[in-house]
N, C-alpha and C. Protein backbone atom coordinates (compact mmCIF):
# COMPACT_ATOMS: atom_id res chain seq x y z
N UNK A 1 1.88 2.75 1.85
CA UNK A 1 2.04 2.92 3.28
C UNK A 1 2.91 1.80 3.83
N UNK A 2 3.78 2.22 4.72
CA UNK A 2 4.54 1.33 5.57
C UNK A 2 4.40 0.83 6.46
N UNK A 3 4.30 -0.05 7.18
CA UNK A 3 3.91 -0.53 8.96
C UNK A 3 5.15 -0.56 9.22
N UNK A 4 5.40 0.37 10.57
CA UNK A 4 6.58 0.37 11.34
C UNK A 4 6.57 -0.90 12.49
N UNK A 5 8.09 -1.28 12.64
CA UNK A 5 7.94 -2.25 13.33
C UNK A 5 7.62 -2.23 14.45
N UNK A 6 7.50 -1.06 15.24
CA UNK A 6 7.68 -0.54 16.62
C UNK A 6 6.60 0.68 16.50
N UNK A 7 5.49 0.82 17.33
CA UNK A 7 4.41 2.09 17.22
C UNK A 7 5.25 3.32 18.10
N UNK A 8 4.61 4.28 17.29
CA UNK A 8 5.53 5.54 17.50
C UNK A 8 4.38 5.89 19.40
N UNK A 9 5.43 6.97 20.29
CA UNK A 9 4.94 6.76 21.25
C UNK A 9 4.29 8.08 20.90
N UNK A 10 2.87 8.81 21.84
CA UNK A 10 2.59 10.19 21.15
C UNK A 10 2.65 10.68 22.97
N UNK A 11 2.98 11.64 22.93
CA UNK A 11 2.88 12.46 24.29
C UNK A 11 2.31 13.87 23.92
N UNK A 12 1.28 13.87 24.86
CA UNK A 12 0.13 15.20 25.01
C UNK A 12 0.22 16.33 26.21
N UNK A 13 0.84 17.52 25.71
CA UNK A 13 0.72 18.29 26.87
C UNK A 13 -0.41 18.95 26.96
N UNK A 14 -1.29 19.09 27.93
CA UNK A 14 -2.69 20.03 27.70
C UNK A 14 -2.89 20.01 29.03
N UNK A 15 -3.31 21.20 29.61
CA UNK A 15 -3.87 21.07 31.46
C UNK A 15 -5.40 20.70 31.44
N UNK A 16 -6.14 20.71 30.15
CA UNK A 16 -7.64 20.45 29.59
C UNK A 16 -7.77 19.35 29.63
N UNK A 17 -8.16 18.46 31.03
CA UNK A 17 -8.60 16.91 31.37
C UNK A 17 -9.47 16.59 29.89
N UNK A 18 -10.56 17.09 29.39
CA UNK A 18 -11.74 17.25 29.08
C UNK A 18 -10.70 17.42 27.25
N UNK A 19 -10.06 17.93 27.09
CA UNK A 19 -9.47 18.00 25.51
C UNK A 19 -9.02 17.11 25.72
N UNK A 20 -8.08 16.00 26.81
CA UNK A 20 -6.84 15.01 26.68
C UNK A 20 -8.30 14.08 26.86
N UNK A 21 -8.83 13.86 27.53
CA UNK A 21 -9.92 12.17 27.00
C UNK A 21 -10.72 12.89 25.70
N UNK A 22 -11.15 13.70 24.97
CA UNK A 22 -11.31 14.02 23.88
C UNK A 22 -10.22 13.11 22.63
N UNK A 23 -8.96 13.96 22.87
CA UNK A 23 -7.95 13.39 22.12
C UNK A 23 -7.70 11.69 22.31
N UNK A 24 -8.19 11.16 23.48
CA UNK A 24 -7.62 9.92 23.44
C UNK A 24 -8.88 9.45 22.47
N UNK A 25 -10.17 9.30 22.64
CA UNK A 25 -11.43 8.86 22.23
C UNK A 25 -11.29 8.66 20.32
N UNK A 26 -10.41 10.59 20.41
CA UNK A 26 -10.46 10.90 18.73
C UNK A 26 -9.53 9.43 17.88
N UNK A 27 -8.20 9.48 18.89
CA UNK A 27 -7.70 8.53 18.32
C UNK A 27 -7.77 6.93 18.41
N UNK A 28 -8.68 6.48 19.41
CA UNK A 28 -9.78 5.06 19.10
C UNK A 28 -10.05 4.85 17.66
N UNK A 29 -11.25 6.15 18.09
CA UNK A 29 -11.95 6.02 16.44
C UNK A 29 -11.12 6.60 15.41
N UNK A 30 -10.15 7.12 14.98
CA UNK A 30 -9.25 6.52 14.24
C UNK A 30 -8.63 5.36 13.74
N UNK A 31 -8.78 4.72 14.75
CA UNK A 31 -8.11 3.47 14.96
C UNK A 31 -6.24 3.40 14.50
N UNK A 32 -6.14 4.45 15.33
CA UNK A 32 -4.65 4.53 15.86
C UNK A 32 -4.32 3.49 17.32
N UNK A 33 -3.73 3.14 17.12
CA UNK A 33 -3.70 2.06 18.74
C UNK A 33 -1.89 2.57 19.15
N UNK A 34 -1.39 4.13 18.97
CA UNK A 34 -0.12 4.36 19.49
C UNK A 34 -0.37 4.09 20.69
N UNK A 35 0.64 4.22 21.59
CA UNK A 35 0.44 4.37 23.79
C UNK A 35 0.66 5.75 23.17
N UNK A 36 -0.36 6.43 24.20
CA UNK A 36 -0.48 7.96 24.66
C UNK A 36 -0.11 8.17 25.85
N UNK A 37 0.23 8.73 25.99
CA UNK A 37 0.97 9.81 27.30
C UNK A 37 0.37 10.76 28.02
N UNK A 38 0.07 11.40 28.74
CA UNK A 38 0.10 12.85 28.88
C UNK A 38 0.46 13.71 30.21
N UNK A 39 0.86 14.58 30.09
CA UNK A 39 1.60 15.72 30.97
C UNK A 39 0.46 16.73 31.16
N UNK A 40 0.53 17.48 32.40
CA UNK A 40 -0.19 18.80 32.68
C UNK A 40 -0.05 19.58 32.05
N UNK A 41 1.34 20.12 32.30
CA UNK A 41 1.67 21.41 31.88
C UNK A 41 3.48 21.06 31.00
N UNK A 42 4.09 22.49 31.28
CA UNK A 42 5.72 22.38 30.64
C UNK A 42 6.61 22.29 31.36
N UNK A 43 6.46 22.44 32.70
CA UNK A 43 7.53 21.74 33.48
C UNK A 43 7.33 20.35 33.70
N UNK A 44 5.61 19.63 33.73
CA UNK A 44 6.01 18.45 33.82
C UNK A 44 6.15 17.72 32.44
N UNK A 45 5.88 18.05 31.60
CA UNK A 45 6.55 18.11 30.33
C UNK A 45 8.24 17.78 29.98
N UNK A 46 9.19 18.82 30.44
CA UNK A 46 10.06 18.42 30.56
C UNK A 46 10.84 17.37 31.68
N UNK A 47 9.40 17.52 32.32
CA UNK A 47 10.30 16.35 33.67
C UNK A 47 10.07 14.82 33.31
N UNK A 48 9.21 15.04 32.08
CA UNK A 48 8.98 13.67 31.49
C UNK A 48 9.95 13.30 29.91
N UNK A 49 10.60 14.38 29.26
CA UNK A 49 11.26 14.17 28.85
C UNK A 49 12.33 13.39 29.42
N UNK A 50 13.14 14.15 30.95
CA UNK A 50 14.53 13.94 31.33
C UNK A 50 14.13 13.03 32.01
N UNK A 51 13.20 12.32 32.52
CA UNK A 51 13.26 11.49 33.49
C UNK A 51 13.24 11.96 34.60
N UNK A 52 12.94 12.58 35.01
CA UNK A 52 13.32 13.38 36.37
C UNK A 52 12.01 13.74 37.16
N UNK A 53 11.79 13.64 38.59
CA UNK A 53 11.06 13.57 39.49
C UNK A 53 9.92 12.02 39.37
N UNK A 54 8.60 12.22 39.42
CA UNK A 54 7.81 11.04 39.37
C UNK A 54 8.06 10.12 38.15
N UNK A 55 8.85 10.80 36.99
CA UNK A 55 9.39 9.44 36.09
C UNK A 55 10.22 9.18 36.06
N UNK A 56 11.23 9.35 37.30
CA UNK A 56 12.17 8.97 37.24
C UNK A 56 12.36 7.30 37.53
N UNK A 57 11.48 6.87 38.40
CA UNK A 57 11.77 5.54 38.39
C UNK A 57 9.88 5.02 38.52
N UNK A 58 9.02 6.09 38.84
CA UNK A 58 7.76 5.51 39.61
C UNK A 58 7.01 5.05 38.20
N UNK A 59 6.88 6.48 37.24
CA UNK A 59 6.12 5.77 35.73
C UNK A 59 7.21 5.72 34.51
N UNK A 60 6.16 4.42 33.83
CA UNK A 60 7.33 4.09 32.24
C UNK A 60 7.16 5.84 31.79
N UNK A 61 8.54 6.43 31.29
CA UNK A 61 7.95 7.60 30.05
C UNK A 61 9.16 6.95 28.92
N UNK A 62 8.49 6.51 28.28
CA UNK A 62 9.27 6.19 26.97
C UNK A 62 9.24 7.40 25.98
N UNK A 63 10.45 7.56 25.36
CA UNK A 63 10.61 8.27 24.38
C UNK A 63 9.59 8.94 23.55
N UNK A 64 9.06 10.20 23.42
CA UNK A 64 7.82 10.00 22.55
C UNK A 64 8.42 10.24 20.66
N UNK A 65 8.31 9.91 19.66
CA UNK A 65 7.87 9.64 18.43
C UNK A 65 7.21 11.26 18.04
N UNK A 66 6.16 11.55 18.94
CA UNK A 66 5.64 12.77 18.77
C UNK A 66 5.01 13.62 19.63
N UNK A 67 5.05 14.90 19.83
CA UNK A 67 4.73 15.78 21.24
C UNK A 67 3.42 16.16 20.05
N UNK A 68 2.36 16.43 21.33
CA UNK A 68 1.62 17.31 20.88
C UNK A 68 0.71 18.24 21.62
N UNK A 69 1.35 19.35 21.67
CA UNK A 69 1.14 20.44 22.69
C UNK A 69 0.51 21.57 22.56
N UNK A 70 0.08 21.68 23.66
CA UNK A 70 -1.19 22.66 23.80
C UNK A 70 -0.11 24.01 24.17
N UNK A 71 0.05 25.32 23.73
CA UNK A 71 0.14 26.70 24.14
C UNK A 71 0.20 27.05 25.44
N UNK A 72 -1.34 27.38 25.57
CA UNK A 72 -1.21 28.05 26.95
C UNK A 72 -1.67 27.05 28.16
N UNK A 73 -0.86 26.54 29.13
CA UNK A 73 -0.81 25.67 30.37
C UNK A 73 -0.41 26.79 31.53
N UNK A 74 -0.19 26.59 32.78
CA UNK A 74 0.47 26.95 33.90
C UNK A 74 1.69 26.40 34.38
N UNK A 75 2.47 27.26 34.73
CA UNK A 75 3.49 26.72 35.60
C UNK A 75 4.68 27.19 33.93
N UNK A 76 4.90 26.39 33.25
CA UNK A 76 5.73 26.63 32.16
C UNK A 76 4.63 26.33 31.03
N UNK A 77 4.28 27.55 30.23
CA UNK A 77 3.39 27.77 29.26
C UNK A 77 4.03 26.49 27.84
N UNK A 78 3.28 26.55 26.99
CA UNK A 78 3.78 25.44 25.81
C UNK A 78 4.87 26.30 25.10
N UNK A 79 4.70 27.28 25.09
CA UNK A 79 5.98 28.27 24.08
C UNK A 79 7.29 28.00 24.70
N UNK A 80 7.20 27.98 26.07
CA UNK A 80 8.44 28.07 27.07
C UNK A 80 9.07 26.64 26.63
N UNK A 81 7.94 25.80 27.23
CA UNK A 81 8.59 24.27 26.66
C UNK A 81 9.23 24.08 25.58
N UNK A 82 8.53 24.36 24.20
CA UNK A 82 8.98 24.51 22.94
C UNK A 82 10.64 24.71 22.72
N UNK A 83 10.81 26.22 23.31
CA UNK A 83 11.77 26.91 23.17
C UNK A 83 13.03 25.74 23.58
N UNK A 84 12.72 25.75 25.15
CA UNK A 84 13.52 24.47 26.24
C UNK A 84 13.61 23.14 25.17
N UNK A 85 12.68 22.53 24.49
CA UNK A 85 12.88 21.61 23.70
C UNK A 85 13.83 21.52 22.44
N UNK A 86 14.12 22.73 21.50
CA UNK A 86 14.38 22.92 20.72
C UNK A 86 16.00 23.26 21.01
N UNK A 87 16.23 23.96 22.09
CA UNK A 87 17.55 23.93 22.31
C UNK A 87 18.24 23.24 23.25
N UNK A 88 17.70 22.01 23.18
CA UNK A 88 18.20 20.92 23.72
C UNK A 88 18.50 19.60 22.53
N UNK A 89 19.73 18.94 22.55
CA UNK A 89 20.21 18.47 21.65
C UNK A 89 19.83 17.28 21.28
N UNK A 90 19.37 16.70 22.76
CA UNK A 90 18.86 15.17 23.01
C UNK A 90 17.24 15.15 22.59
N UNK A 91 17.04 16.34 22.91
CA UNK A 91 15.26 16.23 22.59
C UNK A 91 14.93 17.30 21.40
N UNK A 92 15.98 18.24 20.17
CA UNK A 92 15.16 18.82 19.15
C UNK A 92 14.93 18.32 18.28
N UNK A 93 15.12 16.86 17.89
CA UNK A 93 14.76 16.55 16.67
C UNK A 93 13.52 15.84 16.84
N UNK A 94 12.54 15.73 17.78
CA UNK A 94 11.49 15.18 18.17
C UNK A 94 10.45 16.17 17.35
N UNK A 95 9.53 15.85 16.93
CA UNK A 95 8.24 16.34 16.36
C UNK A 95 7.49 16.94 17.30
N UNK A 96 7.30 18.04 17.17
CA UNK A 96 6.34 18.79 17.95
C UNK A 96 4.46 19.47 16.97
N UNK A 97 3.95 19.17 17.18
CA UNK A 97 2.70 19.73 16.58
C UNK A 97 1.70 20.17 17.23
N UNK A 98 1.98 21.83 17.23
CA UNK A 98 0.92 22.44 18.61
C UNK A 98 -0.03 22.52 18.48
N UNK A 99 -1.34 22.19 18.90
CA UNK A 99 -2.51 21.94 19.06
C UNK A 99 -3.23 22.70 20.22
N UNK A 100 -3.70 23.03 19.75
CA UNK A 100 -4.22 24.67 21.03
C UNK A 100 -5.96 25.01 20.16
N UNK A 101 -6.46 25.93 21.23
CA UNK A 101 -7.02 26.77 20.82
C UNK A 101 -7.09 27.82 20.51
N UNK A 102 -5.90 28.43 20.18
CA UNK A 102 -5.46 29.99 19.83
C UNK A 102 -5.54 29.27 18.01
N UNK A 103 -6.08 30.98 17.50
CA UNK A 103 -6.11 30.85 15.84
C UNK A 103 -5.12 32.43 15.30
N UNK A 104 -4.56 33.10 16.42
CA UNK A 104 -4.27 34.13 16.64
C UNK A 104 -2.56 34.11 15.27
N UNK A 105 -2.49 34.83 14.84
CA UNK A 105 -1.91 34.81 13.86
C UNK A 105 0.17 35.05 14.66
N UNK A 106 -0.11 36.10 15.95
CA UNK A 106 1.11 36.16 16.52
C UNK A 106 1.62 34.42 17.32
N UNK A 107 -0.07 33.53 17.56
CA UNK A 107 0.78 32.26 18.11
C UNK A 107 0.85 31.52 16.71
N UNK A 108 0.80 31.27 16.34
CA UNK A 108 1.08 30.77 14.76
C UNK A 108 2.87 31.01 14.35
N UNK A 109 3.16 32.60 14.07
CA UNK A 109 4.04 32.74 13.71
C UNK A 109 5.18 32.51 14.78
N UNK A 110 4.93 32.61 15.98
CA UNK A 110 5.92 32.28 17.07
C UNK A 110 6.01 30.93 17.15
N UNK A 111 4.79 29.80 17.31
CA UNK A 111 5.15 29.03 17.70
C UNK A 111 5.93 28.26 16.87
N UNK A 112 5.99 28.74 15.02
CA UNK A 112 7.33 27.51 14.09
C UNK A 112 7.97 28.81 14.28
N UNK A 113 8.47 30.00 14.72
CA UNK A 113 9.62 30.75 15.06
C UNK A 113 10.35 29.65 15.87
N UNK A 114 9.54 29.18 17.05
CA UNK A 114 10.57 28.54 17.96
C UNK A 114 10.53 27.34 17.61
N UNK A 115 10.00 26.49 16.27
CA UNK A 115 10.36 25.41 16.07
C UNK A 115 9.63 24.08 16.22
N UNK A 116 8.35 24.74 15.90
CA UNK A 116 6.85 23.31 16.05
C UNK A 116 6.89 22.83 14.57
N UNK A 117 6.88 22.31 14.05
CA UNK A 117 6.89 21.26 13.03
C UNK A 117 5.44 21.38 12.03
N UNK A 118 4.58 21.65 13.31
CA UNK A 118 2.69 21.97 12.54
C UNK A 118 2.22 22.72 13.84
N UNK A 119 0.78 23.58 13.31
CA UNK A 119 -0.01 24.52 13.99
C UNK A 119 -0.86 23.78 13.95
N UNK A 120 -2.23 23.51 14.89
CA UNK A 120 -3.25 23.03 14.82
C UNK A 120 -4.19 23.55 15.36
N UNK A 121 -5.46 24.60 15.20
CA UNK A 121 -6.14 24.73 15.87
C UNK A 121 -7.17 23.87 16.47
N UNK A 122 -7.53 23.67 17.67
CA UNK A 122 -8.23 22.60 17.78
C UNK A 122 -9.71 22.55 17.21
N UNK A 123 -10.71 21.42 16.71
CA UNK A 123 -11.71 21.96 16.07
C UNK A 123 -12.26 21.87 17.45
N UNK A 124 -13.97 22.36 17.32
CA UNK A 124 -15.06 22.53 18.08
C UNK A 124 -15.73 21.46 18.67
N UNK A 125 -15.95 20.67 17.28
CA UNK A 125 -16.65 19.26 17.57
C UNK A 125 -15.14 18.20 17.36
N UNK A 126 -16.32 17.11 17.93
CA UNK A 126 -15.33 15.79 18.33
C UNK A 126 -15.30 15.32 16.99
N UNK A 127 -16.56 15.42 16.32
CA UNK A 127 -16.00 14.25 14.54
C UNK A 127 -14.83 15.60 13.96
N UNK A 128 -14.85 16.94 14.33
CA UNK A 128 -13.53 17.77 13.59
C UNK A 128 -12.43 16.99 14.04
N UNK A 129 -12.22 16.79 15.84
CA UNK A 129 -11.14 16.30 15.98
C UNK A 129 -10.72 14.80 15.73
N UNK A 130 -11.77 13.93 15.66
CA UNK A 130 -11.40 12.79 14.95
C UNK A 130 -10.67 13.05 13.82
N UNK A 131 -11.08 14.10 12.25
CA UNK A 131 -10.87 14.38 11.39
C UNK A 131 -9.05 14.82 11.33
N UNK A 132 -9.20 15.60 12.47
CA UNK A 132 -7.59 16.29 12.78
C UNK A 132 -6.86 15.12 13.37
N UNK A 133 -7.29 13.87 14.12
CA UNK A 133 -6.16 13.08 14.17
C UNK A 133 -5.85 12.02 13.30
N UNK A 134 -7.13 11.70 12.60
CA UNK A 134 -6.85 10.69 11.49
C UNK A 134 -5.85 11.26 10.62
N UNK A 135 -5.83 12.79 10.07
CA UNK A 135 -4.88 13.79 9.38
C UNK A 135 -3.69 13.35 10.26
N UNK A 136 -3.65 13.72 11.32
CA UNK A 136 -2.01 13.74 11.94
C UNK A 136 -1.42 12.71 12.05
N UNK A 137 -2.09 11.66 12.25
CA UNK A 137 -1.60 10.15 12.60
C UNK A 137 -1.32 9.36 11.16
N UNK A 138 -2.42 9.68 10.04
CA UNK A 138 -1.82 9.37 8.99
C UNK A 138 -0.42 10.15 8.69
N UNK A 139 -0.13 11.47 8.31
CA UNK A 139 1.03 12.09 7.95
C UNK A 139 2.27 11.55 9.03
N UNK A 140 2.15 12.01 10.10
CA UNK A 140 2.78 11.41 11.61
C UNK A 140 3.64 10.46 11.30
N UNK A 141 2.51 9.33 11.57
CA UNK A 141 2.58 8.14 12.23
C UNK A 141 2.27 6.91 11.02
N UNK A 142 2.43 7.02 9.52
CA UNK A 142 2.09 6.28 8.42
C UNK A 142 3.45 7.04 7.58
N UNK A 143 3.38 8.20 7.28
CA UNK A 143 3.83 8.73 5.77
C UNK A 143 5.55 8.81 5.90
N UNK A 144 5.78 9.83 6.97
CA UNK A 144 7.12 10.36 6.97
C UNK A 144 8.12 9.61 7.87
N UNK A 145 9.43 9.76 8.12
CA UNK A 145 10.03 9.38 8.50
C UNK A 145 10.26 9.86 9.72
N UNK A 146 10.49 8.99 10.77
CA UNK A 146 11.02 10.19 12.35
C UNK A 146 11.98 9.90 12.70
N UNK A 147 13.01 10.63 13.36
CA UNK A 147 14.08 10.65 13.98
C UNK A 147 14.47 9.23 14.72
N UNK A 148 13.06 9.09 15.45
CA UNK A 148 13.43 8.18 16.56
C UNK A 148 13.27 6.93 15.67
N UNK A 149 12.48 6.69 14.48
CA UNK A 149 12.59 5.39 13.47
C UNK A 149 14.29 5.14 13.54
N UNK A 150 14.59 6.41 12.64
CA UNK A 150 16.00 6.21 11.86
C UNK A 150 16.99 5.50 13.28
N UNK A 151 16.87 6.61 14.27
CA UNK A 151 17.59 5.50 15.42
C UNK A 151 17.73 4.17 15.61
N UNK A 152 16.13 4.04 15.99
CA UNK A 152 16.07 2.52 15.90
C UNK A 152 17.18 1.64 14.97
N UNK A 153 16.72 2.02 14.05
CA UNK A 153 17.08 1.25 12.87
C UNK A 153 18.99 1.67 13.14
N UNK A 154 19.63 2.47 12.97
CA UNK A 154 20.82 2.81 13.11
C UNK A 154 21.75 1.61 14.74
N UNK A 155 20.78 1.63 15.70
CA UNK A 155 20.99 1.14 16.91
C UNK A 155 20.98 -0.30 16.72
N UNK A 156 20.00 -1.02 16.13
CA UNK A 156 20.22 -2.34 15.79
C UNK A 156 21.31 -2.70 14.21
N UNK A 157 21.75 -1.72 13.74
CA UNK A 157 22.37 -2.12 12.35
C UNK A 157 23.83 -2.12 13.01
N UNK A 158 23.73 -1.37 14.45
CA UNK A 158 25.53 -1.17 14.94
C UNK A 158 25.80 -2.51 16.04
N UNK A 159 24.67 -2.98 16.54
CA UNK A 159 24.50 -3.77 17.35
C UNK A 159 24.73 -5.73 17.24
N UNK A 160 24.28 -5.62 15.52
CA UNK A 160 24.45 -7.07 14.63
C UNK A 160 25.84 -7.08 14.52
């Protein structure tokens, strides 16, 4: 295992107050210490990508390392976002790993149609979802390589 020099940022879309302090708790006891994020829905989702409206200058939204998004929200559903994410040039190489409660086999196959990286159903209990983020944060955020690493690293090697 590697320690990155810089913790990857994680951003959570879910309109489920009650799943997003779930998810933050899961990843305590993990003992992941990334900064978490989180968005309502998929328009403010993307308004936290671009910077635009309340992050534009009022909150930090740093780059996230990794999205991890819930399906079905209001206003712009997670599929919509997805889609909007993926064909955008500045933001498709970002990790997406949808995390929902659908086990439905049509959101499965749509959602890596449009380009999620991993499916996750959410578990029931809280030690499942501990279980599911220690899994994600190890693979994540320990094993593989991310886009926004290689940057880094590319940005300071042009910069010396």
């Amino acid at each position: 295992m590697r320690n990155r020099e810089l913790p990857i940022t994680i951003l959570m879309a879910d309109d489920d107050q009650d799943d997003c302090l779930l998810v933050k708790e899961a990843l305590k006891e993990s003992r992941l210490h990334n900064e978490l994020y989180f968005v309502e829905d998929g328009e403010e989702l993307m308004n936290y990508l671009h910077h635009r409206g309340k992050y534009e200058l009022e909150r930090p939204s740093p780059r996230p390392g990794l999205i991890l998004l819930d399906l079905n929200m209001p206003r712009k559903d997670g599929r919509e976002a997805l889609r909007e994410i993926r064909a955008d040039p500045d933001l498709r190489a970002i990790p997406i790993v949808v995390l929902t409660t659908s086990k439905e086999d049509e959101d499965i196959l749509r959602s890596y149609d449009l380009g999620a990286n991993s499916f996750v159903s959410k578990p029931v209990t809280f030690e499942g979802l501990v279980e599911v983020m220690k899994s994600l944060g190890r693979y994540w955020l320990e094993i593989v390589e991310l886009p926004l690493e290689r940057k880094r690293k590319n940005d300071e090697n042009s910069s010396s």
